[in-house]
Structures are given as C-alpha cells and as structure tokens.
C-alpha atoms as a PDB file:
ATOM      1  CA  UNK A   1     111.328 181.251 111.730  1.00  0.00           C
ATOM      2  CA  UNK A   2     111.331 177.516 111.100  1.00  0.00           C
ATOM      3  CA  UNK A   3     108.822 175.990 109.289  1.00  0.00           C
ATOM      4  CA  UNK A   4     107.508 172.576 109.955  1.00  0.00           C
ATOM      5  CA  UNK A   5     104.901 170.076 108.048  1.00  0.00           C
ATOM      6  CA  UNK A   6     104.365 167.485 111.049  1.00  0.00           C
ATOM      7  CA  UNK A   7     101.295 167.737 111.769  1.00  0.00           C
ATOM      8  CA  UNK A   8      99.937 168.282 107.899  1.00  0.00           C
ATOM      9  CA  UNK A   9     102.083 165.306 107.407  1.00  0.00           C
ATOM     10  CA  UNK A  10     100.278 163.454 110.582  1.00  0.00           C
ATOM     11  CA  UNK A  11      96.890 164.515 109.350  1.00  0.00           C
ATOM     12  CA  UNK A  12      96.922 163.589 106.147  1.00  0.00           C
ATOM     13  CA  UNK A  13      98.446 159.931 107.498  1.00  0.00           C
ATOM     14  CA  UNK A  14      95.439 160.098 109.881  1.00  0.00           C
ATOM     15  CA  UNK A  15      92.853 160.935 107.155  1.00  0.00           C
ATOM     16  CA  UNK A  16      94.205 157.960 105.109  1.00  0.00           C
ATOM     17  CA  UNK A  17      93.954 155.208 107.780  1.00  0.00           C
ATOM     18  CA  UNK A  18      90.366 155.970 108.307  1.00  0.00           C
ATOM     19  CA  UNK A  19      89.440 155.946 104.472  1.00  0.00           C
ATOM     20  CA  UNK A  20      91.861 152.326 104.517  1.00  0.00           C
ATOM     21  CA  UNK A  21      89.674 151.044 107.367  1.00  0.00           C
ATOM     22  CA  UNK A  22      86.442 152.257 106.356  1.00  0.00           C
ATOM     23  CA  UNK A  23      87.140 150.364 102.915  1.00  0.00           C
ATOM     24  CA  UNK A  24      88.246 147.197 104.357  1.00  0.00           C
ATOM     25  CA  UNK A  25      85.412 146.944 106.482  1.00  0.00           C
ATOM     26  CA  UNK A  26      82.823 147.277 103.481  1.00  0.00           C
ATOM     27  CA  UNK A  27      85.291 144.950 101.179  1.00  0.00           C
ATOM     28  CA  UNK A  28      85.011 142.728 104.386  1.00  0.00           C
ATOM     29  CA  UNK A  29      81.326 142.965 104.597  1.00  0.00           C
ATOM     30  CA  UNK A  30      80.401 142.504 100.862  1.00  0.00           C
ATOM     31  CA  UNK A  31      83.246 139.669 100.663  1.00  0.00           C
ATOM     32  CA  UNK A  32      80.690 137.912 103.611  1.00  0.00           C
ATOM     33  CA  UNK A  33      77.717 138.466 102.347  1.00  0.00           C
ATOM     34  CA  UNK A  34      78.558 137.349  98.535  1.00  0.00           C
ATOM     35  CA  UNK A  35      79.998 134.230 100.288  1.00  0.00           C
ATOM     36  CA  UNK A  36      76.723 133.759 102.034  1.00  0.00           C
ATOM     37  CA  UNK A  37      74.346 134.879  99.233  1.00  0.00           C
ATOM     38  CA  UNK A  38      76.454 131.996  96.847  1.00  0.00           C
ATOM     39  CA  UNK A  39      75.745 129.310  99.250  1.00  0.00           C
ATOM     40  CA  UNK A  40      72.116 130.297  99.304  1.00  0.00           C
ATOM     41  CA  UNK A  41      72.221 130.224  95.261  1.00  0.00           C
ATOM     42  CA  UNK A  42      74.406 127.088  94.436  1.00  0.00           C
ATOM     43  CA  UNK A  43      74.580 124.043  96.920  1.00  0.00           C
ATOM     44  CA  UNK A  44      78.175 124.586  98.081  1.00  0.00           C
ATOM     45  CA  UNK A  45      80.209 121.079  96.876  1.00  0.00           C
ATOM     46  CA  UNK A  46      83.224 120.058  98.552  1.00  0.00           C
ATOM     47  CA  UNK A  47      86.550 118.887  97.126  1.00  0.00           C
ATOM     48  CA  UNK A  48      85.162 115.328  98.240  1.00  0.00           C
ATOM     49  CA  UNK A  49      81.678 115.549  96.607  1.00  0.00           C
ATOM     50  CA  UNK A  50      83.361 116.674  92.975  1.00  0.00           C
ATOM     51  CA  UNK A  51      85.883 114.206  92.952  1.00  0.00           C
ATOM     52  CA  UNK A  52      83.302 111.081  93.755  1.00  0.00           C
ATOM     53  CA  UNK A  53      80.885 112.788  90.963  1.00  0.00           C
ATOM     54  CA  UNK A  54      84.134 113.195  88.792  1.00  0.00           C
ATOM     55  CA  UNK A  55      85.153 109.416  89.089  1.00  0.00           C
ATOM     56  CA  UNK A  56      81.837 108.449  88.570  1.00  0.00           C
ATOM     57  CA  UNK A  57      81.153 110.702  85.420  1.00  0.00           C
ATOM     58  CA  UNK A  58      84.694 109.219  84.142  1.00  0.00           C
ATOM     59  CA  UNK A  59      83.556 105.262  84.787  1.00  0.00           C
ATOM     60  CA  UNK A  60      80.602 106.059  83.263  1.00  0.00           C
ATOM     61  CA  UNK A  61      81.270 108.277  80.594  1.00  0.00           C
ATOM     62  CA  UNK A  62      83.969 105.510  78.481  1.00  0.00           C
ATOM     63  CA  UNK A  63      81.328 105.028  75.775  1.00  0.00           C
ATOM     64  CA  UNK A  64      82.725 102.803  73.768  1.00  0.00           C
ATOM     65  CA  UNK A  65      82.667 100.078  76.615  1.00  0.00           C
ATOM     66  CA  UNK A  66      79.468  99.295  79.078  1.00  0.00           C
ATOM     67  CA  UNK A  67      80.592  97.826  82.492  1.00  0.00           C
ATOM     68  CA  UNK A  68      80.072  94.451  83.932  1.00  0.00           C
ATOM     69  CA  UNK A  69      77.367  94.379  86.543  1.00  0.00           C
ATOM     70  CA  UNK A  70      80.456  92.759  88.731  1.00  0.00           C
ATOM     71  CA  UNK A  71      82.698  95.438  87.505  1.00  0.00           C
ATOM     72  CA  UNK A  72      80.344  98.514  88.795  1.00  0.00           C
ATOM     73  CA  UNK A  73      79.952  96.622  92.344  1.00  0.00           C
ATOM     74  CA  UNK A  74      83.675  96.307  92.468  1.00  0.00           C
ATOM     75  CA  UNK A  75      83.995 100.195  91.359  1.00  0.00           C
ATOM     76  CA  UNK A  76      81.513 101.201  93.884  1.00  0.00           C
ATOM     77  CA  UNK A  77      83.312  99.230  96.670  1.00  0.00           C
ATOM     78  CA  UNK A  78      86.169 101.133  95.626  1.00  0.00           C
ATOM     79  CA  UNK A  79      84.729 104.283  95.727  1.00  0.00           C
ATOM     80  CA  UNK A  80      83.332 103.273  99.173  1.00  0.00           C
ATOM     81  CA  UNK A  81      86.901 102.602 100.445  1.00  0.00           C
ATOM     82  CA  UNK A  82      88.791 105.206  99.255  1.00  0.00           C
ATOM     83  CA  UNK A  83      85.834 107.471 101.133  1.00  0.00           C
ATOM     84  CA  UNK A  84      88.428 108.933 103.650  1.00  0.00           C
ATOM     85  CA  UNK A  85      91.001 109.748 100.996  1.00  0.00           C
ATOM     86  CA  UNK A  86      88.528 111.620  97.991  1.00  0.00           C
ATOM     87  CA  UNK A  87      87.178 113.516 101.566  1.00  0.00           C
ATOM     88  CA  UNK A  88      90.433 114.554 102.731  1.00  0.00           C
ATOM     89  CA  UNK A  89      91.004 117.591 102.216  1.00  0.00           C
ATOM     90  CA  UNK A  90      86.967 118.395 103.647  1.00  0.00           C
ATOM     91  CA  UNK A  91      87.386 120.370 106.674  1.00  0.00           C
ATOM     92  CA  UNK A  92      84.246 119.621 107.821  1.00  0.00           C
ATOM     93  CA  UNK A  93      82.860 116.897 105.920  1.00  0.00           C
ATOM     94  CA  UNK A  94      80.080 114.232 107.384  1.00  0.00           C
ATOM     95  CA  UNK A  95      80.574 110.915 106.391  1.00  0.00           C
ATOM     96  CA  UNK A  96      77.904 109.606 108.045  1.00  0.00           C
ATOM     97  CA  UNK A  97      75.868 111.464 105.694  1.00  0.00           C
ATOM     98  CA  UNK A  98      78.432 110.423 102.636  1.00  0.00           C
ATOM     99  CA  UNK A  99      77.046 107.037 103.561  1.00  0.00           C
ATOM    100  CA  UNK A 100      73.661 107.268 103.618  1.00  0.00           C
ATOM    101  CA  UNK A 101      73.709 109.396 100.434  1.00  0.00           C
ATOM    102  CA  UNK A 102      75.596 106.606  98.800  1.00  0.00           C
ATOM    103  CA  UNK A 103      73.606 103.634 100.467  1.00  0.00           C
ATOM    104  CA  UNK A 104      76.663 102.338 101.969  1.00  0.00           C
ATOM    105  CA  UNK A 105      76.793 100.739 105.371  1.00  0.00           C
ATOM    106  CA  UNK A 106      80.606 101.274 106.297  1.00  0.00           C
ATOM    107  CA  UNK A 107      83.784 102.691 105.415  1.00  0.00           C
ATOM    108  CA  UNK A 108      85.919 100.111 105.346  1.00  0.00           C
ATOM    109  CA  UNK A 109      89.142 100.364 103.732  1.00  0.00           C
ATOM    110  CA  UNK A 110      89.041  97.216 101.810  1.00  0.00           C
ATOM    111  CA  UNK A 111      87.809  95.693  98.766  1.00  0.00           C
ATOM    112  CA  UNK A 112      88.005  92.236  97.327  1.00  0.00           C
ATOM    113  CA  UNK A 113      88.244  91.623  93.323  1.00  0.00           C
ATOM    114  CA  UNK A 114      88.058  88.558  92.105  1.00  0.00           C
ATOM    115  CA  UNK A 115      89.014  88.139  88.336  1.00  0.00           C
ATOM    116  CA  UNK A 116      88.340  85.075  86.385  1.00  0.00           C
ATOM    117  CA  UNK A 117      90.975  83.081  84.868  1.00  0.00           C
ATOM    118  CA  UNK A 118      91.154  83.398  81.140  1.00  0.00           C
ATOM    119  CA  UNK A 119      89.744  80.183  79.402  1.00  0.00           C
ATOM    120  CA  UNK A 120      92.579  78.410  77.170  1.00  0.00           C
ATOM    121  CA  UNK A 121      95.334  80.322  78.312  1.00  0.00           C
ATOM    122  CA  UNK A 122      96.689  77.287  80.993  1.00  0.00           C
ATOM    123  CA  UNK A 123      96.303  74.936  78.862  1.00  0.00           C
ATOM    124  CA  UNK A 124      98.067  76.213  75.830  1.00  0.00           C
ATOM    125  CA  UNK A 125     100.532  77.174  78.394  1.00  0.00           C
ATOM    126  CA  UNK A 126     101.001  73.307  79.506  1.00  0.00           C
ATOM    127  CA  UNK A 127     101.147  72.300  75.877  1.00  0.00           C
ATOM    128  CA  UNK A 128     103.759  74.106  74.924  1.00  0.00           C
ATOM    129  CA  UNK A 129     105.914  73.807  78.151  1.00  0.00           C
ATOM    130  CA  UNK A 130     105.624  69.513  77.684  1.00  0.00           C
ATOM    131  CA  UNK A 131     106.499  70.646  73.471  1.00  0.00           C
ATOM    132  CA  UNK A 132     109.519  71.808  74.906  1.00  0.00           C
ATOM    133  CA  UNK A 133     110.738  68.831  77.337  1.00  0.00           C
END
C-alpha cells in the first residue's frame, strides 16, 4: 500500500492562497482608504509646494539680515522662473493655479538683476593703476 500526501499537501497550499488573498485585499482596502481619509485631514502638498515654502522660509528666516525691497522682487522673480524646475517632479501639478496663487502673470524662464556698482572702488582702482605707471 503506498501512501501519498498530494492532496493534503494541495489543500493546505489551497487554504493558504485564499487566507494570502483575503489579506491583501483588506491591506489593499485600508491602505486606500487611509490614503483617502489623510487627504481629507491634511491638504496634500506636493514636492513643488514644500520646496517654494522651503525657499521662502530660508530667505526669510536669515535674521540677522532684512532684505532689500529690490532684493525680494529679484528673489520672487527667481522663484517665478525656476517654477517648472521646484514643480518637476509634480505629476500632476497646475501651474496655472501656481500662478494665480503667487500673483504671477507668466512663467518665464528669465530674470534680470541689476547690481549697483560699489561707490569708490573705480576710482581707487584708477589711482593706483596711474601710481604705478
């Protein structure tokens, strides 16, 4: 008499792959619905958004030093941009709305600054270059 343990051996396996895909569905579910339930409880930020609030909190947070009006303009034309490239990794970011929460009217990638010359400097710089001839 031979004695054989397939089909224990196939039950068992059987019994196991339903308890696997019953708990994979709930994990699934619950996974879902915490997702769901968090974005209901904290506005969901993306990558973008926290980088543009980190820069800013950065800029603004050097306390020993207060900005220029000039120098906050030139920052926030910066900011405005480098839009594409703090968004980037956004799958589905809006920057028309990136815009109009920032009161900007385009995305350009461009900004001009415009530093003053330093007062004295040239012409200390002339007097000792005709010192030297």
């Amino acid at each position: 008499m031979q004695v054989s343990y397939k089909k224990v051996f196939e039950g068992l396996e059987l019994a196991h792959k339903t308890k696997l895909d019953a708990t994979m569905k709930r994990r699934r579910l619950e996974n879902m619905t915490s997702i769901i339930q968090d974005r209901k409880n904290k506005s969901h930020t993306t990558k973008g958004w926290r980088r543009l609030k980190t820069i800013r909190k950065c800029l603004d947070g050097y306390k020993p030093f207060n900005r220029t009006k000039m120098q906050k303009r030139f920052h926030d034309s910066f900011l405005q941009a480098t839009a594409s490239h703090i968004f980037a990794d956004d799958v589905d970011v809006d920057l028309a709305r990136v815009m109009k929460q920032n009161k900007w009217k385009h995305l350009k990638q461009q900004c001009l600054a415009m530093t003053p010359r330093r007062f004295g400097v040239s012409i200390i710089t002339m007097h000792f270059q005709n010192d030297k001839l």
